[in-house]
N, C-alpha and C. Protein backbone atom coordinates (compact mmCIF):
# COMPACT_ATOMS: atom_id res chain seq x y z
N UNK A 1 -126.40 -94.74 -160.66
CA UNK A 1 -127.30 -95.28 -161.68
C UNK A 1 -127.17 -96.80 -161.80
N UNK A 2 -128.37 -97.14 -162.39
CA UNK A 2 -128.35 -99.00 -162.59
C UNK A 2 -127.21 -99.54 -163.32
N UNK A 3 -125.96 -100.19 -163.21
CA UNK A 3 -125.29 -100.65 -163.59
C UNK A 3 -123.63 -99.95 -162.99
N UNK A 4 -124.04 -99.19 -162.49
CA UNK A 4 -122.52 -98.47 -161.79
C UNK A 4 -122.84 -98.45 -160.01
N UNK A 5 -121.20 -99.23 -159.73
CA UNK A 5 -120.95 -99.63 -157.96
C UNK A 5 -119.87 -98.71 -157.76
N UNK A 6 -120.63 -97.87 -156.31
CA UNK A 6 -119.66 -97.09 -155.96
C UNK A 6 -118.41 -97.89 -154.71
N UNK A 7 -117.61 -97.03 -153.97
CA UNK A 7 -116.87 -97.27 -153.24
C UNK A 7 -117.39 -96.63 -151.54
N UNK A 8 -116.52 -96.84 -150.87
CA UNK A 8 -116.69 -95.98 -149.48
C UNK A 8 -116.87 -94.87 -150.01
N UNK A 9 -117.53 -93.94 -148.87
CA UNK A 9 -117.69 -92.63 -148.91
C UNK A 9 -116.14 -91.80 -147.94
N UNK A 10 -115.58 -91.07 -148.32
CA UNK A 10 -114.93 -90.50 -147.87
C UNK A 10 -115.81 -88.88 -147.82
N UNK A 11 -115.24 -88.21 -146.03
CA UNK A 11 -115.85 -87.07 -145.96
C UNK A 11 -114.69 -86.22 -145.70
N UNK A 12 -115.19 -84.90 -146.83
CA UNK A 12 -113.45 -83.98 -147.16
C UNK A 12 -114.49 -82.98 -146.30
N UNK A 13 -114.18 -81.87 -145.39
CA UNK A 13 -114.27 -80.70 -144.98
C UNK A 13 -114.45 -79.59 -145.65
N UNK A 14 -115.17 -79.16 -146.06
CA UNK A 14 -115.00 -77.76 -146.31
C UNK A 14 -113.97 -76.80 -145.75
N UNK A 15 -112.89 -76.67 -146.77
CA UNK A 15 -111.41 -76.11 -145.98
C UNK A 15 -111.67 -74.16 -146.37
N UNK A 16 -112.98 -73.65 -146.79
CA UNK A 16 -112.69 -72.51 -146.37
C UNK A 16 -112.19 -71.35 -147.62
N UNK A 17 -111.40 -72.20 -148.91
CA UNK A 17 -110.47 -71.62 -149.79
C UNK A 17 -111.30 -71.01 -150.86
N UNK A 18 -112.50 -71.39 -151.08
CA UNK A 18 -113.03 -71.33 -152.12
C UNK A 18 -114.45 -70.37 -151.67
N UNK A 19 -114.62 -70.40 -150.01
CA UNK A 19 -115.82 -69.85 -149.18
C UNK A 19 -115.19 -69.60 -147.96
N UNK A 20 -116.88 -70.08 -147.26
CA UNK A 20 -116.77 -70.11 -145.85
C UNK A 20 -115.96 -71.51 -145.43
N UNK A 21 -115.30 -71.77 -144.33
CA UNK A 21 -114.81 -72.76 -143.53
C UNK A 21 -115.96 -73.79 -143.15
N UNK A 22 -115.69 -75.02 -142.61
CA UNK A 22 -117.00 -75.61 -142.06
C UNK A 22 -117.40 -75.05 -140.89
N UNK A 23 -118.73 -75.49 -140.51
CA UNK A 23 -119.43 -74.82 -139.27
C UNK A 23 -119.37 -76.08 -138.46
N UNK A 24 -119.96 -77.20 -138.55
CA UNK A 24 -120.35 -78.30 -137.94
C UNK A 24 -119.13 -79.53 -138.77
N UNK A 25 -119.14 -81.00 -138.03
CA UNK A 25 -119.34 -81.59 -138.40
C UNK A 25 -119.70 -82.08 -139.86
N UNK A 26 -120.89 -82.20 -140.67
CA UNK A 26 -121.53 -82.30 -141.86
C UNK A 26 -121.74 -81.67 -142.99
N UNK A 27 -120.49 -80.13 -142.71
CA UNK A 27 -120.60 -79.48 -143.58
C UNK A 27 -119.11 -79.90 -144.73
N UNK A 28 -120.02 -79.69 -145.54
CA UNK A 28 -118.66 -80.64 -146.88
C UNK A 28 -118.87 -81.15 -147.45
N UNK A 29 -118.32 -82.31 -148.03
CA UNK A 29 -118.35 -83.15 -148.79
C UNK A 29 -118.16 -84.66 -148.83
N UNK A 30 -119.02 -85.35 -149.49
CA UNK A 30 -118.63 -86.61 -149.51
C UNK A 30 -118.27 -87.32 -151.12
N UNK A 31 -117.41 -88.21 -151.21
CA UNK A 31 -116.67 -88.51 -152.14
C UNK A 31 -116.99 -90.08 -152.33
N UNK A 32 -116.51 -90.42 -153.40
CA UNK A 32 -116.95 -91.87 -153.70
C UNK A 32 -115.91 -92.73 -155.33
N UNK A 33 -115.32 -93.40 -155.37
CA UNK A 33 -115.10 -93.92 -156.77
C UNK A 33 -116.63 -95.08 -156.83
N UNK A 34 -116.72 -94.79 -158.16
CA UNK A 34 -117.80 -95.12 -159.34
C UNK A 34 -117.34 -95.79 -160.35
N UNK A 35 -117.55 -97.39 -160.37
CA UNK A 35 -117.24 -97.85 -162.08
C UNK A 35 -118.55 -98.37 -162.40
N UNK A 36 -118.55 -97.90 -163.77
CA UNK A 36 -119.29 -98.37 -164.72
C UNK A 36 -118.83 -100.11 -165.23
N UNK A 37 -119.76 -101.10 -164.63
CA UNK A 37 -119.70 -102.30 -164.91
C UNK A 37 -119.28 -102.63 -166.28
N UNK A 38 -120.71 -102.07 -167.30
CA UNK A 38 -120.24 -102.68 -168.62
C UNK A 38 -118.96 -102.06 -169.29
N UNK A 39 -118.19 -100.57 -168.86
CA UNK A 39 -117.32 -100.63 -169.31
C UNK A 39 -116.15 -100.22 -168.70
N UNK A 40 -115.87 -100.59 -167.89
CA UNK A 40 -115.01 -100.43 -166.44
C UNK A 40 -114.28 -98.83 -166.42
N UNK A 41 -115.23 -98.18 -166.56
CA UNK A 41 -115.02 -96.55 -166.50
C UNK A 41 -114.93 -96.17 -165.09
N UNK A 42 -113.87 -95.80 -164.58
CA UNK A 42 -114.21 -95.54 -163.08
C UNK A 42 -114.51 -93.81 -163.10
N UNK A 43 -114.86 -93.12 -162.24
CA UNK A 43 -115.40 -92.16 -162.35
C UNK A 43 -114.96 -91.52 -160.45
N UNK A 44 -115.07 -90.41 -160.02
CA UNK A 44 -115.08 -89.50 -159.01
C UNK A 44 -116.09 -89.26 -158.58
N UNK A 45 -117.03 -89.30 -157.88
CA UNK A 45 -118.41 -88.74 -157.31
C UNK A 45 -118.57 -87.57 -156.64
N UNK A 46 -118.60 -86.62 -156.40
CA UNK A 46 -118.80 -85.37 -155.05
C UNK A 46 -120.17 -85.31 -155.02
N UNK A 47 -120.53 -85.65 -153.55
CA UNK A 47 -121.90 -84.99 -153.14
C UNK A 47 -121.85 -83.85 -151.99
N UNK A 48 -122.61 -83.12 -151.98
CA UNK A 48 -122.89 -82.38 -150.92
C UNK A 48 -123.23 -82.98 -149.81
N UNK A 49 -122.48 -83.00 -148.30
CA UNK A 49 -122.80 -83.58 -147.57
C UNK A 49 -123.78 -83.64 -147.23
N UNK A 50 -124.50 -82.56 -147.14
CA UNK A 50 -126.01 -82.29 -146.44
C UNK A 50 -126.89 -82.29 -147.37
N UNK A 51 -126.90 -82.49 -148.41
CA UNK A 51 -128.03 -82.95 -149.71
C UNK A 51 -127.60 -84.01 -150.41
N UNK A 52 -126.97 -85.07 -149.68
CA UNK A 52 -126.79 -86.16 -150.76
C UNK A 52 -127.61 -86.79 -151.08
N UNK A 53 -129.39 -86.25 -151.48
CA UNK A 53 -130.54 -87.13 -152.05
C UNK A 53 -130.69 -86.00 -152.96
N UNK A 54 -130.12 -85.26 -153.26
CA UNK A 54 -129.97 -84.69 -154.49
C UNK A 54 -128.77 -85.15 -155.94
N UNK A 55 -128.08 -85.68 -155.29
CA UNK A 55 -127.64 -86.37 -156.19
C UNK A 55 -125.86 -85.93 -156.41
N UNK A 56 -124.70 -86.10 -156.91
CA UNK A 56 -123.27 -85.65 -156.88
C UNK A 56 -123.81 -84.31 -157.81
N UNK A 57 -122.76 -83.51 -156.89
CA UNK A 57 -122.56 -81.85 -157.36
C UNK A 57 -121.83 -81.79 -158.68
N UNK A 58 -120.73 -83.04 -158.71
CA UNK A 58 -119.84 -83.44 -159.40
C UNK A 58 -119.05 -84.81 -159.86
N UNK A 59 -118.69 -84.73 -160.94
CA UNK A 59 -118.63 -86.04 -161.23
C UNK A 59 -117.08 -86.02 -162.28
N UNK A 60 -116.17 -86.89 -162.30
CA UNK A 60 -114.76 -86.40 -162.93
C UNK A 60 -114.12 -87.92 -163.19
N UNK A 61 -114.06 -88.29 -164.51
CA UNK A 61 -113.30 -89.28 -165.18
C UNK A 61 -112.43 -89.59 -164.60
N UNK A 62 -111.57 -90.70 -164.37
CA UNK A 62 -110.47 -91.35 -164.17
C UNK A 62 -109.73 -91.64 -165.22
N UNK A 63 -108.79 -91.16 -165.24
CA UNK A 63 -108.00 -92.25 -166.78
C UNK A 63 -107.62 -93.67 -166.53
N UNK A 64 -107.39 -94.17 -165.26
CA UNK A 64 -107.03 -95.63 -165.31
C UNK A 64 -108.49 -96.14 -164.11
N UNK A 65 -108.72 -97.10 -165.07
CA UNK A 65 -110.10 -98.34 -164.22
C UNK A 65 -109.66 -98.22 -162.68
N UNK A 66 -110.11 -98.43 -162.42
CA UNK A 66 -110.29 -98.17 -160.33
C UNK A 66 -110.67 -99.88 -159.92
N UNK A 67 -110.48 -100.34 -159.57
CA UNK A 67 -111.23 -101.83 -159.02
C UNK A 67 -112.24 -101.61 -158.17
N UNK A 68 -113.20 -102.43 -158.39
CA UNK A 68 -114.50 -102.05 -157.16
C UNK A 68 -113.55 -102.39 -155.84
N UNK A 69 -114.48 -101.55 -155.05
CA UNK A 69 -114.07 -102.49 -153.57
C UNK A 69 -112.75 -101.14 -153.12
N UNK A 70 -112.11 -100.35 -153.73
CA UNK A 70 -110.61 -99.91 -153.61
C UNK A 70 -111.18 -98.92 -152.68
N UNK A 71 -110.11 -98.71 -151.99
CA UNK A 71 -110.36 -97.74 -150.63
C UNK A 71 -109.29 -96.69 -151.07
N UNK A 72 -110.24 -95.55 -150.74
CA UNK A 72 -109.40 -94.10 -150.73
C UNK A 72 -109.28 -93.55 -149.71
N UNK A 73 -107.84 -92.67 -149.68
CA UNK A 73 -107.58 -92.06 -148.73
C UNK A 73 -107.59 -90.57 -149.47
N UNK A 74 -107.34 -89.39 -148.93
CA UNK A 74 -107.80 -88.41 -149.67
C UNK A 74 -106.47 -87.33 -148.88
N UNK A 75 -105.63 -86.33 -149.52
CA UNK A 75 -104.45 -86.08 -148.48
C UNK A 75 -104.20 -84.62 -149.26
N UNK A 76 -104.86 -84.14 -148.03
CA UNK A 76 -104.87 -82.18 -148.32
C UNK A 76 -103.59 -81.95 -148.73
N UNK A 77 -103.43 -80.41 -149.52
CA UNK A 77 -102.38 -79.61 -149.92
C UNK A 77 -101.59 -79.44 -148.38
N UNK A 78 -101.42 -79.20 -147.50
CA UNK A 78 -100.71 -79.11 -146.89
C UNK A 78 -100.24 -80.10 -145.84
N UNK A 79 -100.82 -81.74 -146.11
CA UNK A 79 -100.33 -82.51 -145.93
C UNK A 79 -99.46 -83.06 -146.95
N UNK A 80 -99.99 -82.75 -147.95
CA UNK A 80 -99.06 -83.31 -149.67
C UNK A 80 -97.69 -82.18 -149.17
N UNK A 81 -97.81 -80.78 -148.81
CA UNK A 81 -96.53 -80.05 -149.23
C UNK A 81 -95.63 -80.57 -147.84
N UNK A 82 -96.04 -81.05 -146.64
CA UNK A 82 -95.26 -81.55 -145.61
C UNK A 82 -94.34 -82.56 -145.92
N UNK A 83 -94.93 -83.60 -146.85
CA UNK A 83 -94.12 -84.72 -147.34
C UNK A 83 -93.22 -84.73 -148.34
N UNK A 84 -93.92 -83.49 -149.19
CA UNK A 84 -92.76 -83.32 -149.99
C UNK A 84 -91.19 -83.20 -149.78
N UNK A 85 -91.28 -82.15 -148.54
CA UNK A 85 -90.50 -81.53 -147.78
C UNK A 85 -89.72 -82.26 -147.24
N UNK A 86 -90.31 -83.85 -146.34
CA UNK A 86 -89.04 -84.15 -145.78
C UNK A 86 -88.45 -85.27 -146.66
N UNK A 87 -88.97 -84.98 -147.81
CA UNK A 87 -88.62 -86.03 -149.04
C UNK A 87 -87.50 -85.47 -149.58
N UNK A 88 -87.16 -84.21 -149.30
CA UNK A 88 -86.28 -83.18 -150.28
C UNK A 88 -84.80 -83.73 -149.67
């Protein structure tokens, strides 16, 4: 919307847990941080990969401001539980 700048798009996979697995390439999701200029609300975006002119499926508050411009990396459950591991 007019007054809110998103970030890169990051594309997460459809991992399958919740459905089907991906088929192609383009099936999934794309992701985005969102702040609201006038009040530095940063925000979560999810679009559907393959309908993103429909608009985010989803949308999820931040509690701390995001800086425009910030690059995300995005790091599955079973890359998070690998690190835990050799952290132990």
């Amino acid at each position: 919307p007019k007054g809110f700048y998103g970030g890169e798009l990051v594309f997460c996979p459809r991992d399958g847990q919740e459905g089907p697995r991906a088929v192609d390439d383009a099936d999934g999701y794309l992701t985005t941080l969102v702040v609201e200029e006038a009040t530095g609300q940063s925000q979560l975006y999810i679009f559907d990969a393959q309908q993103i002119d429909l608009g985010p499926i989803a949308r999820g508050r931040i509690a701390e401001r995001v800086p425009t411009g910030f690059h995300a990396w995005w790091v599955g459950r079973p890359d998070l539980e690998a690190q835990k591991a050799r952290l132990s």
